[in-house]
Protein backbone atom coordinates (compact mmCIF):
# COMPACT_ATOMS: atom_id res chain seq x y z
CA UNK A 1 -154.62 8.81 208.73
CA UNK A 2 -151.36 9.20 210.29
CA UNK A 3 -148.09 9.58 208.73
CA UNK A 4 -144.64 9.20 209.66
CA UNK A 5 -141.01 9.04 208.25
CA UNK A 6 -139.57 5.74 208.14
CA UNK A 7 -136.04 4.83 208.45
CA UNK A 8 -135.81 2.31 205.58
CA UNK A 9 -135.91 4.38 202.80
CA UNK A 10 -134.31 7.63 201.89
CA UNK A 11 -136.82 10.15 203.65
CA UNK A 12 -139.82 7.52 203.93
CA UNK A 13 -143.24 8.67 204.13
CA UNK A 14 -145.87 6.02 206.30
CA UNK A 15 -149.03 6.68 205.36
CA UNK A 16 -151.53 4.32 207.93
CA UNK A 17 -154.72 4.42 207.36
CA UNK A 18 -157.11 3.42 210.61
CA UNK A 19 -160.27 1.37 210.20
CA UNK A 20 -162.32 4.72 210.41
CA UNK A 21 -160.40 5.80 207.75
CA UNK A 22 -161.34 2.58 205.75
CA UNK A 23 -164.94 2.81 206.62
CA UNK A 24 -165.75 6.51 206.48
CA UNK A 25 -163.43 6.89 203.27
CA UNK A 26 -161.33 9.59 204.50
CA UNK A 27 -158.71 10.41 202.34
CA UNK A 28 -159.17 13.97 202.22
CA UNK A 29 -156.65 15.16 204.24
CA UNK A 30 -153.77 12.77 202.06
CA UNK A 31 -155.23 14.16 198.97
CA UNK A 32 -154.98 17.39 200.09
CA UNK A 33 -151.50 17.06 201.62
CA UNK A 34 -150.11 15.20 198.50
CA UNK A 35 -152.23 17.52 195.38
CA UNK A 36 -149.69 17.93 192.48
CA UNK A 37 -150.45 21.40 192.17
CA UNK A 38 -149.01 22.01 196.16
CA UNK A 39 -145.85 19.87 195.32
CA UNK A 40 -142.43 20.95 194.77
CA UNK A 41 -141.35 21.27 190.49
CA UNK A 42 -138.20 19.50 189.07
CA UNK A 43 -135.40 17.96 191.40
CA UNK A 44 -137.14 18.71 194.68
CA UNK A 45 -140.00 16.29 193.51
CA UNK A 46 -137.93 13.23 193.06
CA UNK A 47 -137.43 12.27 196.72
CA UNK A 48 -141.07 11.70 196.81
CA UNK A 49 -140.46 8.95 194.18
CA UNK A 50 -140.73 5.46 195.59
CA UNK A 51 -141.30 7.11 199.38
CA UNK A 52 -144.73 6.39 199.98
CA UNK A 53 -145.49 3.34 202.42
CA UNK A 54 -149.32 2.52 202.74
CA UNK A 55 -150.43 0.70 205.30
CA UNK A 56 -154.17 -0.44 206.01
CA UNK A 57 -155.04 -1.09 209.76
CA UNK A 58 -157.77 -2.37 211.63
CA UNK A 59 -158.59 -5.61 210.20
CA UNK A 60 -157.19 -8.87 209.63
CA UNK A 61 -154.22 -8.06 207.52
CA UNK A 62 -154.24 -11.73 205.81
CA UNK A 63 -157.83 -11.19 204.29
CA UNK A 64 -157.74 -6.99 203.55
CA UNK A 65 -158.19 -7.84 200.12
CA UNK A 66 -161.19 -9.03 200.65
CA UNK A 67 -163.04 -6.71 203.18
CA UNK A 68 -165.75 -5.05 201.37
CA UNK A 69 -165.10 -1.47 203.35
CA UNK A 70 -161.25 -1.85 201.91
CA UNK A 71 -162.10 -2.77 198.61
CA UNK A 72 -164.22 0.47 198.29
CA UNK A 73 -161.90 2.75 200.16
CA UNK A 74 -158.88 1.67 197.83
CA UNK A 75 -161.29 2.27 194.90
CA UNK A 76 -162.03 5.95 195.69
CA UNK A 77 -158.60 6.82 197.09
CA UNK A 78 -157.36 5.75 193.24
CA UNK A 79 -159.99 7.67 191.81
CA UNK A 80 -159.18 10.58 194.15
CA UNK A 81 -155.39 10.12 194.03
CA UNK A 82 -154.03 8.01 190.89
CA UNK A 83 -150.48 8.76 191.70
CA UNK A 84 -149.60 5.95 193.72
CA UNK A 85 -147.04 3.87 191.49
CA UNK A 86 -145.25 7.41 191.61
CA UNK A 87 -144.86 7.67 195.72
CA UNK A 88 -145.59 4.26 195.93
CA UNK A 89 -142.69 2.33 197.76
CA UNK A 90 -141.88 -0.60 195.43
CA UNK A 91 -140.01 -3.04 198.60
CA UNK A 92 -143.10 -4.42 199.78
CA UNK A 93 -146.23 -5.68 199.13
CA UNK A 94 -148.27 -3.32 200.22
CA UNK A 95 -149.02 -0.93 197.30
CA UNK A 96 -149.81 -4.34 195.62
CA UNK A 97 -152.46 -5.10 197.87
CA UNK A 98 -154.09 -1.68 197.37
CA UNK A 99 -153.97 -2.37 193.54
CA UNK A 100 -155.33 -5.54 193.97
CA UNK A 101 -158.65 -4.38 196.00
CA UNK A 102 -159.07 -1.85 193.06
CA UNK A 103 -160.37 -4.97 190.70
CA UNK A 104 -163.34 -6.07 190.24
CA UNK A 105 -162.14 -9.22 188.80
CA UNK A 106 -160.03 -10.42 191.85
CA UNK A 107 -160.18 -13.78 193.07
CA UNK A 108 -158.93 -14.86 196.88
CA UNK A 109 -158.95 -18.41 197.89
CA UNK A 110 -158.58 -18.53 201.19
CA UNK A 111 -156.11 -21.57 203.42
CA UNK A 112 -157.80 -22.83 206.44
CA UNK A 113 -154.60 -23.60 208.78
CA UNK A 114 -153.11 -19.35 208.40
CA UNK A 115 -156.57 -18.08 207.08
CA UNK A 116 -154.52 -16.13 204.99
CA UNK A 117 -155.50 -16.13 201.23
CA UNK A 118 -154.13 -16.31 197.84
CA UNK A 119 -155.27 -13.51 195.54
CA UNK A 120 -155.63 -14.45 191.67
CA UNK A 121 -156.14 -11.38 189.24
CA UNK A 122 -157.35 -11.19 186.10
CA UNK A 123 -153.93 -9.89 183.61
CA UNK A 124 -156.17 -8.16 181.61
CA UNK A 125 -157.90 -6.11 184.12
CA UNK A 126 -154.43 -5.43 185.90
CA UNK A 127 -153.08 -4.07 183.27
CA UNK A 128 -155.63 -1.62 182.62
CA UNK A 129 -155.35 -0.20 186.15
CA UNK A 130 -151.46 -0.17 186.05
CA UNK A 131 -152.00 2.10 182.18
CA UNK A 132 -153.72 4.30 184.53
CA UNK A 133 -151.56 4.33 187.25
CA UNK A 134 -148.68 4.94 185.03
CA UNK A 135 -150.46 8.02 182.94
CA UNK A 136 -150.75 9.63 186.11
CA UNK A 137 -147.29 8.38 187.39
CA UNK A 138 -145.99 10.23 183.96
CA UNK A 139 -147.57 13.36 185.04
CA UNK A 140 -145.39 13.94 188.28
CA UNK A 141 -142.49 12.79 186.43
CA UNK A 142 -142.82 15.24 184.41
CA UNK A 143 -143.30 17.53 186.98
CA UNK A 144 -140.16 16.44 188.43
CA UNK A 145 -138.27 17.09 185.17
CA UNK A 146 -137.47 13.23 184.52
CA UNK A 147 -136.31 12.27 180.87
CA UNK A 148 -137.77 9.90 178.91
CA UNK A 149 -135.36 7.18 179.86
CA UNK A 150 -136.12 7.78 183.79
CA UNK A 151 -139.27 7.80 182.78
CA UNK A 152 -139.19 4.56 181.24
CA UNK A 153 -137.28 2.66 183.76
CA UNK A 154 -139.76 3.94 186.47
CA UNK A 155 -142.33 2.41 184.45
CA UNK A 156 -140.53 -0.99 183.97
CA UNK A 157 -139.89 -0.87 187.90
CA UNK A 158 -143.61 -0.16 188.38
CA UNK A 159 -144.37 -3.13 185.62
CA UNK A 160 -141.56 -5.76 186.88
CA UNK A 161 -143.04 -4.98 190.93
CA UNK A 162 -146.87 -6.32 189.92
CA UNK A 163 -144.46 -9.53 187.95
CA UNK A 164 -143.40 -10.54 191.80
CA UNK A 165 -144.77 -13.20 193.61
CA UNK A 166 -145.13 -11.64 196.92
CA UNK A 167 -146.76 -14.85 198.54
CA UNK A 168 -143.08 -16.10 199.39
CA UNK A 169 -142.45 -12.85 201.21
CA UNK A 170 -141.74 -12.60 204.53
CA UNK A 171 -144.30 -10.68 206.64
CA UNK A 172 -144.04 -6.76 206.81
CA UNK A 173 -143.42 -5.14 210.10
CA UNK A 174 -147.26 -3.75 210.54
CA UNK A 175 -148.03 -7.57 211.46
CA UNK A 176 -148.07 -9.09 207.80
CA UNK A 177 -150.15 -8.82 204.84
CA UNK A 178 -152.23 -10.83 202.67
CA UNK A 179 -150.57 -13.55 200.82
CA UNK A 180 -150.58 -12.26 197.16
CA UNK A 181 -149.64 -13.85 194.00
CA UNK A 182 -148.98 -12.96 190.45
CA UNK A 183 -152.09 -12.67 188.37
CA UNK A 184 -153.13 -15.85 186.34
């Protein structure tokens, strides 16, 4: 995993993981780097807010929603990390693609001509995993001394982001993404 600051965003934080990452599930090092009991209490929390770019390399960026070795590896990072929509940057589609390989009941139909694909998502299941995301969200909040009102319109933010159809999009600087769409 590498990570770097990025110039886009207040203090950026890139967080790439490589394909042996991805395949060997190594996360440990993020975790570790990122555990809410090592990071900062009240104000000095909140530039970590909406800093956190993930990025997924090593395979076709169009399909990573489908890619068995992704799917998984997005599955156990959440388990082992649930604080994404916290860090999570919000400007681009890529924290949406790591939700996305989190269901179970996603659906990707794939176009011939870009062999990119369209990824349907069950609403139901979506918004279970964004609850969960958000309980743990609320945690570091907290931790960062946020009222109830930040709270809340970090929460509509996180809410309003999964709403956007980011299949009109153009492609992200690490060489595009999957095409993904709002959940039907």
């Amino acid at each position: 995993m590498n990570t770097q600051h990025n110039h886009s965003h207040p203090d950026p934080i890139i967080c790439e993981f490589s394909r042996d990452c991805i395949e060997q599930k190594q996360f440990g090092f993020f975790v570790d780097r990122w555990a809410p009991h090592k990071l900062q209490r009240g104000q000095a929390l909140l530039p970590l807010m909406d800093s956190m770019v993930f990025r997924l390399h090593g395979y076709d960026p169009r399909q990573l929603c489908t890619i068995p070795a992704v799917r998984a590896f997005c599955q156990s990072f959440f388990e082992a990390w649930p604080f994404w929509f916290f860090g999570g940057n919000l400007d681009t589609p890529n924290l949406a693609i790591m939700v996305y390989c989190c269901l179970h009941k996603l659906r990707a139909v794939g176009r011939e001509p870009t062999k990119s694909c369209h990824v349907h998502v069950d609403p139901e299941e979506l918004h279970q995993f964004v609850e969960r995301g958000l309980c743990a969200m609320t945690l570091l909040c907290k931790r960062a001394g946020m009222t109830e009102s930040e709270m809340a319109l970090r929460s509509m933010r996180v809410l309003e982001y999964f709403k956007t159809d980011w299949s009109n999009r153009p492609p992200q600087p690490t060489g595009g993404m999957p095409e993904t769409g709002r959940g039907e």
